[in-house]
C-alpha atoms as a PDB file:
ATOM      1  CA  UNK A   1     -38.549  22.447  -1.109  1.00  0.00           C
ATOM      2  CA  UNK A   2     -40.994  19.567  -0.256  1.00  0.00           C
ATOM      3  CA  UNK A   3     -39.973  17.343   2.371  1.00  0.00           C
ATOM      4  CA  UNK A   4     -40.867  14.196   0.354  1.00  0.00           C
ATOM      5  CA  UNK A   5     -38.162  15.616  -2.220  1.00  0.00           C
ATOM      6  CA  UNK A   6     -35.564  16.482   1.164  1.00  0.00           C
ATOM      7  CA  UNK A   7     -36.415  12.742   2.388  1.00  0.00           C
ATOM      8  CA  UNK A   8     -35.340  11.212  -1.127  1.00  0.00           C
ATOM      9  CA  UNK A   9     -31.976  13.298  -1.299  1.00  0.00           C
ATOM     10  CA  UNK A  10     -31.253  12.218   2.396  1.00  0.00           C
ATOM     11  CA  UNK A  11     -32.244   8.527   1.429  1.00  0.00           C
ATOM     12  CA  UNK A  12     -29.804   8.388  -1.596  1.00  0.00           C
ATOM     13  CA  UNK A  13     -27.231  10.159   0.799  1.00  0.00           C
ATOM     14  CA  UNK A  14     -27.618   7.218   3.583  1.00  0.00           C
ATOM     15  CA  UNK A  15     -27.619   4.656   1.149  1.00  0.00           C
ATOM     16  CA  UNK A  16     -23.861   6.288  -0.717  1.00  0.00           C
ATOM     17  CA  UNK A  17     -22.550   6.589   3.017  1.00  0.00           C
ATOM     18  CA  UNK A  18     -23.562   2.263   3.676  1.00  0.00           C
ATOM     19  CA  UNK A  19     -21.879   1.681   0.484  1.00  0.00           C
ATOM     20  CA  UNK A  20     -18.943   3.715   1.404  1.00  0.00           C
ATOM     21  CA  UNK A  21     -19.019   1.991   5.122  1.00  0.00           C
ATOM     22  CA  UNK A  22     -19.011  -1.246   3.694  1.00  0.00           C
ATOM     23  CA  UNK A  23     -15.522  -0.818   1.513  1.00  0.00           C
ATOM     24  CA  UNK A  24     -13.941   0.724   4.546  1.00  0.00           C
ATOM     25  CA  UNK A  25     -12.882  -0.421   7.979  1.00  0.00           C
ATOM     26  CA  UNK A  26     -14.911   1.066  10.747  1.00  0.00           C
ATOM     27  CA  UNK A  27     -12.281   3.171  13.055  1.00  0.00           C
ATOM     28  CA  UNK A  28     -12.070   4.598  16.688  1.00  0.00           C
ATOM     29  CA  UNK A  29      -8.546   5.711  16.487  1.00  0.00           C
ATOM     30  CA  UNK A  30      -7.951   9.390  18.238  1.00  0.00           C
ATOM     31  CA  UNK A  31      -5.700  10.162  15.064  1.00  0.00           C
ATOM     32  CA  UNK A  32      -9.118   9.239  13.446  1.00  0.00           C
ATOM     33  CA  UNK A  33      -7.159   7.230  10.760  1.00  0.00           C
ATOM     34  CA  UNK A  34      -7.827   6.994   7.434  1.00  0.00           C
ATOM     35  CA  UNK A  35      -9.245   4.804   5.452  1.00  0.00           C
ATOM     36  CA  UNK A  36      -9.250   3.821   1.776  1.00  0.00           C
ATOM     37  CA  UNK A  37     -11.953   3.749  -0.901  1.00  0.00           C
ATOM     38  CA  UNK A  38     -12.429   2.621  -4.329  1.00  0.00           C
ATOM     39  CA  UNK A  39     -12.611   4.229  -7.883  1.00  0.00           C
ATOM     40  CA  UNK A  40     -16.061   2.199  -7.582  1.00  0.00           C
ATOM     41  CA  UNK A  41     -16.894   4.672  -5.013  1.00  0.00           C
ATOM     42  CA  UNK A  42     -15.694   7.710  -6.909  1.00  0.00           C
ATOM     43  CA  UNK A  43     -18.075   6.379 -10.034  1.00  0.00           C
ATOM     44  CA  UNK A  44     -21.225   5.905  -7.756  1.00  0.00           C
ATOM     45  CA  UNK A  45     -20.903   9.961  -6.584  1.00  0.00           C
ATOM     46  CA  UNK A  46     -20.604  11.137 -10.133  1.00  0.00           C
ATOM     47  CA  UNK A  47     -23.230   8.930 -11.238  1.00  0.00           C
ATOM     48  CA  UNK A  48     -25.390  10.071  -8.044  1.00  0.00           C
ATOM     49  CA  UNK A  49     -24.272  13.349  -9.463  1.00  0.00           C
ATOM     50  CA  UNK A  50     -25.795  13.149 -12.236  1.00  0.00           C
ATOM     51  CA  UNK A  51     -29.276  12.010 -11.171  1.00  0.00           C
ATOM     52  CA  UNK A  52     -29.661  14.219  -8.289  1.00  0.00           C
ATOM     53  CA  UNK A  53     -28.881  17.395 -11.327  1.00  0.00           C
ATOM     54  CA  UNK A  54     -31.496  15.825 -13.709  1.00  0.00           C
ATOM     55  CA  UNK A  55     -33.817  15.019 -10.983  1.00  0.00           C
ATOM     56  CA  UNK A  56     -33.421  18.631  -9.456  1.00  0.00           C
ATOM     57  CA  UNK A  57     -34.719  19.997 -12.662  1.00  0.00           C
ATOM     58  CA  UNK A  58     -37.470  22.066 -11.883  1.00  0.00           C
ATOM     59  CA  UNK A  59     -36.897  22.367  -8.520  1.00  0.00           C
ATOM     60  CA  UNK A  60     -34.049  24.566  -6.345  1.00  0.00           C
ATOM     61  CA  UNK A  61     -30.973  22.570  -5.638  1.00  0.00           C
ATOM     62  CA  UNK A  62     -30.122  21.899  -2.328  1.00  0.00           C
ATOM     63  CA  UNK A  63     -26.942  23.542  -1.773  1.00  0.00           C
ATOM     64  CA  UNK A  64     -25.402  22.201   1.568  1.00  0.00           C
ATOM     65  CA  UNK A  65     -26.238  18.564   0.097  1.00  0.00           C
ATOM     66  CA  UNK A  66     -24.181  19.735  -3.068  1.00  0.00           C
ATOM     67  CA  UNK A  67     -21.294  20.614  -0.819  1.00  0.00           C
ATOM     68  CA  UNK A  68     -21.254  17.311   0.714  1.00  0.00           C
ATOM     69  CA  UNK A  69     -21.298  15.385  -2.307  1.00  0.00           C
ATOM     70  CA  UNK A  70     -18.514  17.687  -3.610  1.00  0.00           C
ATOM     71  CA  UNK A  71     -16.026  17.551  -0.205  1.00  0.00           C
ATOM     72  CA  UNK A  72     -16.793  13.733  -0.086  1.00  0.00           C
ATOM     73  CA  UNK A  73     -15.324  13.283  -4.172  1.00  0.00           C
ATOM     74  CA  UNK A  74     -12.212  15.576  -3.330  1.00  0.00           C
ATOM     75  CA  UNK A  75     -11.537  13.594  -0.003  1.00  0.00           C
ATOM     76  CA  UNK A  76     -11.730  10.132  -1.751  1.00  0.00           C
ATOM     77  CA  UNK A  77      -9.841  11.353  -4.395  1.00  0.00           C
ATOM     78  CA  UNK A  78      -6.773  12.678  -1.929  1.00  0.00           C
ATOM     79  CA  UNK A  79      -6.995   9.514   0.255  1.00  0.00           C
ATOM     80  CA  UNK A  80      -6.369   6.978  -2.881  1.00  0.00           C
ATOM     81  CA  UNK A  81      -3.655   9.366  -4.108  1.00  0.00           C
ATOM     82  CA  UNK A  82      -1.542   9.879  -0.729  1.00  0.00           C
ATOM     83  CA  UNK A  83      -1.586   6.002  -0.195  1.00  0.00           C
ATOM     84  CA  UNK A  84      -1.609   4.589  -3.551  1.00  0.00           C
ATOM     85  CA  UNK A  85      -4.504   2.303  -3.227  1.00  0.00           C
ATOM     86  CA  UNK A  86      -6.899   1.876  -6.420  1.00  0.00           C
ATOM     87  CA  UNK A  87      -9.397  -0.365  -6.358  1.00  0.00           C
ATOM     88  CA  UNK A  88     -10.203  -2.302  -9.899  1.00  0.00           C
ATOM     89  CA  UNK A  89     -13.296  -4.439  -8.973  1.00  0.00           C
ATOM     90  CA  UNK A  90     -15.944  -4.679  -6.899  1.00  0.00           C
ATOM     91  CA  UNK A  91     -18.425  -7.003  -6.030  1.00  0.00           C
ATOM     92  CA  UNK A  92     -20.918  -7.990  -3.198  1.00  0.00           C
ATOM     93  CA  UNK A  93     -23.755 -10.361  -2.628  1.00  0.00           C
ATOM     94  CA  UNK A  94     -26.459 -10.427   0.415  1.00  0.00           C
ATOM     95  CA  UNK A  95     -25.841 -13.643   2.508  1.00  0.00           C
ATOM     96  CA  UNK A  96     -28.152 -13.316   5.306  1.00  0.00           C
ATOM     97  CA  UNK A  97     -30.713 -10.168   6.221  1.00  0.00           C
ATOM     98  CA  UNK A  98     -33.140  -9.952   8.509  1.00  0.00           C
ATOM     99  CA  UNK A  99     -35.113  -7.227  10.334  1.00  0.00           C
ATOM    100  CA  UNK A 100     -31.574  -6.327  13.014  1.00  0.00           C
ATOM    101  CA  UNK A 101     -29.096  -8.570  10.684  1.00  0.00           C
ATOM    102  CA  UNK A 102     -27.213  -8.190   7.111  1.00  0.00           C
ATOM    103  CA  UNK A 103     -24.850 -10.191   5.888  1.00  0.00           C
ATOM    104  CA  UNK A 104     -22.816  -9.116   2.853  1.00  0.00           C
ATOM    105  CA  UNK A 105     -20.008 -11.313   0.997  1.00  0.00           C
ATOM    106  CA  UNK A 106     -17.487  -9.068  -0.392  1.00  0.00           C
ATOM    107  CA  UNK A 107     -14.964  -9.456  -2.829  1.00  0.00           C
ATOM    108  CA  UNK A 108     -12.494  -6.444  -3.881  1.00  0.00           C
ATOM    109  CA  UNK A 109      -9.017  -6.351  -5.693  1.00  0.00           C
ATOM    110  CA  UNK A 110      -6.850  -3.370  -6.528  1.00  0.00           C
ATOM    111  CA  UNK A 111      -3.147  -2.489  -6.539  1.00  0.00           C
ATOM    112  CA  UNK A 112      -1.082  -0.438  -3.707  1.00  0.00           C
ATOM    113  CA  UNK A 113       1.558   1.406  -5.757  1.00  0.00           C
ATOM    114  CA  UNK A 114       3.245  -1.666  -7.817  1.00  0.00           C
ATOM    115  CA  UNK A 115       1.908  -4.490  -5.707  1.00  0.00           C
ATOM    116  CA  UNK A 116      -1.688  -6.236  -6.550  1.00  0.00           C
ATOM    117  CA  UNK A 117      -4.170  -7.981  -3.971  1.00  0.00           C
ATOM    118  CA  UNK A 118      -7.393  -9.638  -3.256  1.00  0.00           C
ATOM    119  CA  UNK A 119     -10.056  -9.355  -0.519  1.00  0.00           C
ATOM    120  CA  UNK A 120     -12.315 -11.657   0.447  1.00  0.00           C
ATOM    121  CA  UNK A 121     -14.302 -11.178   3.438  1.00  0.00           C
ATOM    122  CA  UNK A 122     -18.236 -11.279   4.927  1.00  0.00           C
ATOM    123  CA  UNK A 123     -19.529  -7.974   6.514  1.00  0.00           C
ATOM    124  CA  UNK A 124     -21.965  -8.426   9.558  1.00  0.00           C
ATOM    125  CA  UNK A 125     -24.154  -5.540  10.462  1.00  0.00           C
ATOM    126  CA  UNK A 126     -26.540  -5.647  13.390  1.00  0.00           C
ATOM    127  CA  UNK A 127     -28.643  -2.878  14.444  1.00  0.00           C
ATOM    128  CA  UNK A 128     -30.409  -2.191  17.804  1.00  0.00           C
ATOM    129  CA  UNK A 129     -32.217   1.084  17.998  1.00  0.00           C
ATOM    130  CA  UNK A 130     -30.176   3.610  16.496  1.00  0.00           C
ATOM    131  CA  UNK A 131     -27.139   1.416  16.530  1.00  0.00           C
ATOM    132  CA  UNK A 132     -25.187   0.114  13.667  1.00  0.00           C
ATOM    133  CA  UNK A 133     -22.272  -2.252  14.651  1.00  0.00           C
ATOM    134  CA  UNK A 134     -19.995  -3.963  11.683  1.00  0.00           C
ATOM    135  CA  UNK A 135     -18.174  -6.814  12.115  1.00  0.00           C
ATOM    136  CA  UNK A 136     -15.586  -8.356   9.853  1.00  0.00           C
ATOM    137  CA  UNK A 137     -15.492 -12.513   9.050  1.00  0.00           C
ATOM    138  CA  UNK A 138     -14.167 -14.565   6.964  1.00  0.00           C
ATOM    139  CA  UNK A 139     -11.146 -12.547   5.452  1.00  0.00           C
ATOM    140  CA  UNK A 140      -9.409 -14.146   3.288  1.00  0.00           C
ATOM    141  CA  UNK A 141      -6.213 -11.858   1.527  1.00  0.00           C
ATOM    142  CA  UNK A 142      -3.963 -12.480  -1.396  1.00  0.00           C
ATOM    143  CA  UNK A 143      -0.849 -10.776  -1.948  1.00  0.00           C
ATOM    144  CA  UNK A 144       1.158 -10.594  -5.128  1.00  0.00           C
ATOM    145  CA  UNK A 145       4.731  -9.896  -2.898  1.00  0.00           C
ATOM    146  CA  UNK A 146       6.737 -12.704  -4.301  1.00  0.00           C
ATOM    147  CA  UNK A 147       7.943 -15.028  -0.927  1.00  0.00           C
ATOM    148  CA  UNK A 148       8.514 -13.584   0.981  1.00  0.00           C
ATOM    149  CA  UNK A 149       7.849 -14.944   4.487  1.00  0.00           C
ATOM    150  CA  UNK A 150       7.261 -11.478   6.839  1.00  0.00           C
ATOM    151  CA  UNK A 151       4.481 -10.728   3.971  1.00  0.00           C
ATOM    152  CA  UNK A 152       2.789 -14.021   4.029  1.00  0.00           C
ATOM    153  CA  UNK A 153       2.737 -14.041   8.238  1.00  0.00           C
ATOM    154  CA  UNK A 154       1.641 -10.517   8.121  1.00  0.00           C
ATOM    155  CA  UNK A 155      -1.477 -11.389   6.074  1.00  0.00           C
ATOM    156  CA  UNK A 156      -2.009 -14.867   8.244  1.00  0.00           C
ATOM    157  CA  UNK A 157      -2.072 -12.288  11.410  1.00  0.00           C
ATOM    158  CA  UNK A 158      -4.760 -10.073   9.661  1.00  0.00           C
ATOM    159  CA  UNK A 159      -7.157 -12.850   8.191  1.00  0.00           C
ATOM    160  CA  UNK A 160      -6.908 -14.224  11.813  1.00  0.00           C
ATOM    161  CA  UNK A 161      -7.576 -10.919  13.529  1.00  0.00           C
ATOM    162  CA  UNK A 162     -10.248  -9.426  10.533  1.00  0.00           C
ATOM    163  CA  UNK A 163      -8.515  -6.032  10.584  1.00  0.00           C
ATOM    164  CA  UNK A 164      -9.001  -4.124   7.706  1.00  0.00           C
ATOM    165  CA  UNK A 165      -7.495  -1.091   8.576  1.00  0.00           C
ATOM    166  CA  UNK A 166      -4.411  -3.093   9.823  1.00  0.00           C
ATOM    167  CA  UNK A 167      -3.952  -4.394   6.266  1.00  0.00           C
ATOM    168  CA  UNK A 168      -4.765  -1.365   4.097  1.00  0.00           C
ATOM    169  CA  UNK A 169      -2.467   1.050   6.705  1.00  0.00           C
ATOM    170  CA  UNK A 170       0.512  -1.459   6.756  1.00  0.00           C
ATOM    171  CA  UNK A 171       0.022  -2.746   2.755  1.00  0.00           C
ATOM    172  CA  UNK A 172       0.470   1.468   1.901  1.00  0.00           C
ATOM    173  CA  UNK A 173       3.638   1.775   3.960  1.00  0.00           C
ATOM    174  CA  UNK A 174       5.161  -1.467   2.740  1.00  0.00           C
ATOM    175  CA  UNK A 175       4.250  -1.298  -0.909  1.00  0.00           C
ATOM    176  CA  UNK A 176       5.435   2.732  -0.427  1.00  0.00           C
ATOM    177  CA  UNK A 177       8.967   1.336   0.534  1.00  0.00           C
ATOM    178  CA  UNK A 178       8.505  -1.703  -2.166  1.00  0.00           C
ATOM    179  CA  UNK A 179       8.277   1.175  -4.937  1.00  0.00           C
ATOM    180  CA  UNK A 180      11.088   2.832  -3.207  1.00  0.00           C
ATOM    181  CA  UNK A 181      13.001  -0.064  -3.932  1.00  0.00           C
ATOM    182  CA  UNK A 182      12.313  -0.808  -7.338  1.00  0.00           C
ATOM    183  CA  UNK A 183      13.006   2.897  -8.684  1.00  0.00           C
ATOM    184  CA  UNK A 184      16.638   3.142  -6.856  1.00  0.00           C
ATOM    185  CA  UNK A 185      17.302   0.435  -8.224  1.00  0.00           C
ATOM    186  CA  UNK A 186      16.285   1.275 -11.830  1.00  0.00           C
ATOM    187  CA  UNK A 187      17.956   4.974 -11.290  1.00  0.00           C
ATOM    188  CA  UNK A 188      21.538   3.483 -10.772  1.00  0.00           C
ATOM    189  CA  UNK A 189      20.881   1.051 -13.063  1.00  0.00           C
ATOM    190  CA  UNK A 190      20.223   3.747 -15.564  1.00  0.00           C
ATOM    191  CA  UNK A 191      23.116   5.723 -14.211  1.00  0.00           C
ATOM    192  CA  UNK A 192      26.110   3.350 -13.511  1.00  0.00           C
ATOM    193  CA  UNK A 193      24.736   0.737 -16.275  1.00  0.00           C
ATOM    194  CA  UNK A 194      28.426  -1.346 -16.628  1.00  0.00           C
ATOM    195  CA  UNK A 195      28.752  -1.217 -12.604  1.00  0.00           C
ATOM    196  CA  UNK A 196      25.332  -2.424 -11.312  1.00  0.00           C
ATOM    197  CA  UNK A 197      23.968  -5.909 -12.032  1.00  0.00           C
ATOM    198  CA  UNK A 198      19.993  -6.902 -10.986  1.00  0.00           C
ATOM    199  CA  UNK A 199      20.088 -10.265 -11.054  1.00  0.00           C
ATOM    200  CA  UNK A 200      16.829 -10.568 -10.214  1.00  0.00           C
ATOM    201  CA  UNK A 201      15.632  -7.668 -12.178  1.00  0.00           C
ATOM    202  CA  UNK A 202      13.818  -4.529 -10.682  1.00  0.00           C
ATOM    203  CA  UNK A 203      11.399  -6.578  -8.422  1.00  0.00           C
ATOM    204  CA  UNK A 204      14.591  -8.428  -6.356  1.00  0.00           C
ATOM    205  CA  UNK A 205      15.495  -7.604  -3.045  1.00  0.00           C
ATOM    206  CA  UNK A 206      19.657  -6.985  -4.174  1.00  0.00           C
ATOM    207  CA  UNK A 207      22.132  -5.381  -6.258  1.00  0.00           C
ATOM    208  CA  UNK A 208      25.421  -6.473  -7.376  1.00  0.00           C
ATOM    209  CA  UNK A 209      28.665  -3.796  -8.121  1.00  0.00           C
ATOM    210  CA  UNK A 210      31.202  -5.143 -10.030  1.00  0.00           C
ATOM    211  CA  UNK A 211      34.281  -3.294 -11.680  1.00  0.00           C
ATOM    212  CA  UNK A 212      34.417  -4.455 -15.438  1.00  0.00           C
ATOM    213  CA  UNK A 213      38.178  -3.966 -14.999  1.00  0.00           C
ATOM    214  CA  UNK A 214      38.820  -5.579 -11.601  1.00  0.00           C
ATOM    215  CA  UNK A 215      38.041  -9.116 -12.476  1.00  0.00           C
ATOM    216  CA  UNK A 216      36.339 -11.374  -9.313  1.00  0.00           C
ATOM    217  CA  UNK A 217      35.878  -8.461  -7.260  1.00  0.00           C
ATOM    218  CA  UNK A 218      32.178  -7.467  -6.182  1.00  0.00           C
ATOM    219  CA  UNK A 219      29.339  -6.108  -3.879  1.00  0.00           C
ATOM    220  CA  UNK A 220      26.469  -7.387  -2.869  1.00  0.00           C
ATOM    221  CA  UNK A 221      24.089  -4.474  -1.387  1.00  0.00           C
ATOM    222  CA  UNK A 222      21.294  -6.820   0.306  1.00  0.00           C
ATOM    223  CA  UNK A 223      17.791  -4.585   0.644  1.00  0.00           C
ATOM    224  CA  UNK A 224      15.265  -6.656   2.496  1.00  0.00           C
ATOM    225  CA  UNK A 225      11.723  -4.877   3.841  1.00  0.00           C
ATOM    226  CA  UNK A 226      10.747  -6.346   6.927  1.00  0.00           C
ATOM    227  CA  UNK A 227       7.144  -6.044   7.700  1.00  0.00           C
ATOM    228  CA  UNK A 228       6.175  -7.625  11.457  1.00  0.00           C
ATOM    229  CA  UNK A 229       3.049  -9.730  12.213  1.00  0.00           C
ATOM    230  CA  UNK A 230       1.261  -6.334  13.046  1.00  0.00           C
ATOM    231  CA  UNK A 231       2.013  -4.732  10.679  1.00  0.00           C
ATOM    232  CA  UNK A 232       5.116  -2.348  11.028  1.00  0.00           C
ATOM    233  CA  UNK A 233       7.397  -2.008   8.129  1.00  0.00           C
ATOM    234  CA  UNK A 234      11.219  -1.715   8.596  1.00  0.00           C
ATOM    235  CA  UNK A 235      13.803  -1.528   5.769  1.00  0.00           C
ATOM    236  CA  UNK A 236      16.988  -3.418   6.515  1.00  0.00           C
ATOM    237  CA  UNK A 237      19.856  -2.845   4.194  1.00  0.00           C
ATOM    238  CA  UNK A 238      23.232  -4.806   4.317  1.00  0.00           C
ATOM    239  CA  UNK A 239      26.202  -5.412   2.359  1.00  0.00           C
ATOM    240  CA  UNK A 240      27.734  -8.565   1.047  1.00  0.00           C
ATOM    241  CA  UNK A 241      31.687  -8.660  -0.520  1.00  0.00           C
ATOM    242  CA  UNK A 242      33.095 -11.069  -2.932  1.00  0.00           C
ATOM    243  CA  UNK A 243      37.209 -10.417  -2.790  1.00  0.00           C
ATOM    244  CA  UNK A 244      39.641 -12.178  -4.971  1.00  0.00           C
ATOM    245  CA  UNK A 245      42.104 -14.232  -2.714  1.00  0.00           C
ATOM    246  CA  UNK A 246      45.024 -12.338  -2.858  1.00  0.00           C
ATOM    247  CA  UNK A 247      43.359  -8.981  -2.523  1.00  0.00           C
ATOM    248  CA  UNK A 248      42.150 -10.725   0.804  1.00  0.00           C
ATOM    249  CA  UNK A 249      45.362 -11.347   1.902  1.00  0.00           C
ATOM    250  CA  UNK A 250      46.514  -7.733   1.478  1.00  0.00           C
ATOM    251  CA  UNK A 251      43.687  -5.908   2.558  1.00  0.00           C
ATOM    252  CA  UNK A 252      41.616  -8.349   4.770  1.00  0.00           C
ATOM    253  CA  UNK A 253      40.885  -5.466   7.227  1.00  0.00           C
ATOM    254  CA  UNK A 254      39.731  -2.929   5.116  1.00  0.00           C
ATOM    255  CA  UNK A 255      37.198  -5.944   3.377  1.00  0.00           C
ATOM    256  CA  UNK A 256      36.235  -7.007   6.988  1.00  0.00           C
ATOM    257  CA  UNK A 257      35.244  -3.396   7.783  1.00  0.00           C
ATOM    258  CA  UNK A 258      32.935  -2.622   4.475  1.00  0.00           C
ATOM    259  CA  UNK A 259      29.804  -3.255   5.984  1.00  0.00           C
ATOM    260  CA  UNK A 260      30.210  -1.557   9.104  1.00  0.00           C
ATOM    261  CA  UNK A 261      31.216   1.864   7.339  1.00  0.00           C
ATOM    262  CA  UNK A 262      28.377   1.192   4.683  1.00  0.00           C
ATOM    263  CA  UNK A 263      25.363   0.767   7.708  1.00  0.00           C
ATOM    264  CA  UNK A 264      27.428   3.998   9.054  1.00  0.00           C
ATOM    265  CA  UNK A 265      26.942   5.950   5.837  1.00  0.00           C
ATOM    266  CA  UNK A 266      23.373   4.485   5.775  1.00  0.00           C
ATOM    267  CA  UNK A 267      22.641   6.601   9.103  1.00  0.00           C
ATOM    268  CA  UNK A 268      24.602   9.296   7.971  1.00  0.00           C
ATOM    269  CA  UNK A 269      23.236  10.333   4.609  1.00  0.00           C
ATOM    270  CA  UNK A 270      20.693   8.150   4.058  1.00  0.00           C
ATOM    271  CA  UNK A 271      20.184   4.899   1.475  1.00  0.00           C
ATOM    272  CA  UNK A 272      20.605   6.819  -2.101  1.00  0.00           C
ATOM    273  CA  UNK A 273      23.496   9.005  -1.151  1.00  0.00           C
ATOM    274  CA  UNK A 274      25.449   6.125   0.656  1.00  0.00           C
ATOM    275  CA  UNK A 275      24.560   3.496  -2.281  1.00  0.00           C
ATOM    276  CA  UNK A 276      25.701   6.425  -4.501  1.00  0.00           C
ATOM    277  CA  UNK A 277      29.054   6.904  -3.121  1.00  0.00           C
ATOM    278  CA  UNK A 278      30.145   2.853  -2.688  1.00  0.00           C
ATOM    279  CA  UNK A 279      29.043   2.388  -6.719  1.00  0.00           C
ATOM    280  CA  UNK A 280      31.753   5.811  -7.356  1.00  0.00           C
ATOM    281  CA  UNK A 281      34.090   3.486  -4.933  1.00  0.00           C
ATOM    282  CA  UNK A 282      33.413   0.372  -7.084  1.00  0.00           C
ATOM    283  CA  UNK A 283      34.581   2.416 -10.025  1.00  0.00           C
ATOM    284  CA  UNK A 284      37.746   3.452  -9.121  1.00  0.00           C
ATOM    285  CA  UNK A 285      40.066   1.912 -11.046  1.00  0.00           C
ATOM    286  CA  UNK A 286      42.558   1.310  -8.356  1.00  0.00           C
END
């Protein structure tokens, strides 16, 4: 094949990795970490796809460049699957280049699972020689979470820091536990519908158990997700009893003792199987 051809192919390739580079923060992690793409970046392979077969017309396809373009779709496509980020928009505008310098505004939004953001940030990128370093400014992130407090110190930590990877690693494991959350909650609702109560609906952070038949008598199962300033995600269940007075009376140690056992069957066999059992104890009719 010509090498003016080879040069083009290898130009378009560059110019889809920058592209890809500039959605992603740069790592050095030994793990080599992952990091996420868009759908935006999915489209602009096809479409690269596409030329690169009607522009090969004629001429002998280049095989190993196929197989990149190929690998790279199926890896996107696996890394926005396993952690449930999809980005819905796109956008970027040159601020600043120069012969060494380029600065690029960048706006993105997308949803982790159930929860929805916005990113806001500038990307610098000097080059000296062969070098290319990246440096992220001005981040600015929105998170749809509700209030909650760990979520909104989390994000001041990250704007303050500009890591990228920091938010889109911790945003997957929190919004992974989030989800978690919301279908338990829906599954005993479904299940034990004249027992559990969601005040808040599916999105709330607790449950109430109530006997229709034992009037004033409830649980409160308390399921916060803690999520620490960098970025590690801890879910901390509780639970909370309501007793009529004169049940108190008679069985104040028992009462006393229900949240101890229920953070024991918590270790034991796990959130689902001890919410499970307390909602079958809530139903007894004695």
């Amino acid at each position: 094949m010509d090498n003016s051809i080879c040069q083009v192919y290898e130009d378009e390739i560059q110019s889809l990795e920058e592209e890809i580079k500039l959605l992603a923060e740069k790592y050095e992690d030994s793990q080599q970490e992952s990091t996420f793409f868009s759908d935006e970046i999915l489209m602009s392979i096809k479409s690269f796809q596409r030329e690169f077969q009607g522009g090969s017309k004629g001429h002998e396809s280049p095989s190993d460049l196929k197989a990149q373009l190929e690998s790279l779709e199926t890896d996107l496509s696996f890394l926005m699957k396993f952690t449930g980020i999809q980005f819905t928009s796109h956008s970027k505008k040159t601020v600043e280049q120069t012969r060494n310098r380029t600065v690029r505004k960048h706006r993105l939004s997308g949803n982790c699972h159930s929860l929805s953001f916005q990113l806001e940030f500038q990307l610098l990128e000097m080059q000296e020689k062969e070098n290319v370093s990246a440096v992220i400014t001005d981040l600015s992130i929105i998170v749809e979470s509700g209030e909650d407090s760990d979520v909104s110190k989390f994000v001041s930590s990250t704007e303050e820091h500009g890591n990228l990877l920091t938010f889109f690693r911790s945003i997957s494991s929190y919004a992974e536990w989030y989800e978690h959350r919301r279908c338990t909650f829906l599954h005993f609702k479904g299940k034990y519908p004249d027992i559990v109560t969601l005040p808040e609906g599916l999105l709330g952070d607790y449950i109430i158990l109530r006997n229709p038949k034992i009037s004033g008598f409830e649980l409160m199962i308390v399921w916060k997700i803690h999520i620490d300033e960098e970025g590690r995600t801890t879910p901390v269940l509780d639970l909370l009893t309501k007793v009529p007075e004169q049940v108190l009376e008679q069985k104040m140690a028992t009462t006393e003792s229900a949240p101890a056992c229920f953070r024991s069957m918590l270790l034991l066999f796990g959130i689902e199987t001890a919410i499970e059992n307390l909602i079958k104890v809530v139903g007894l009719e004695k």
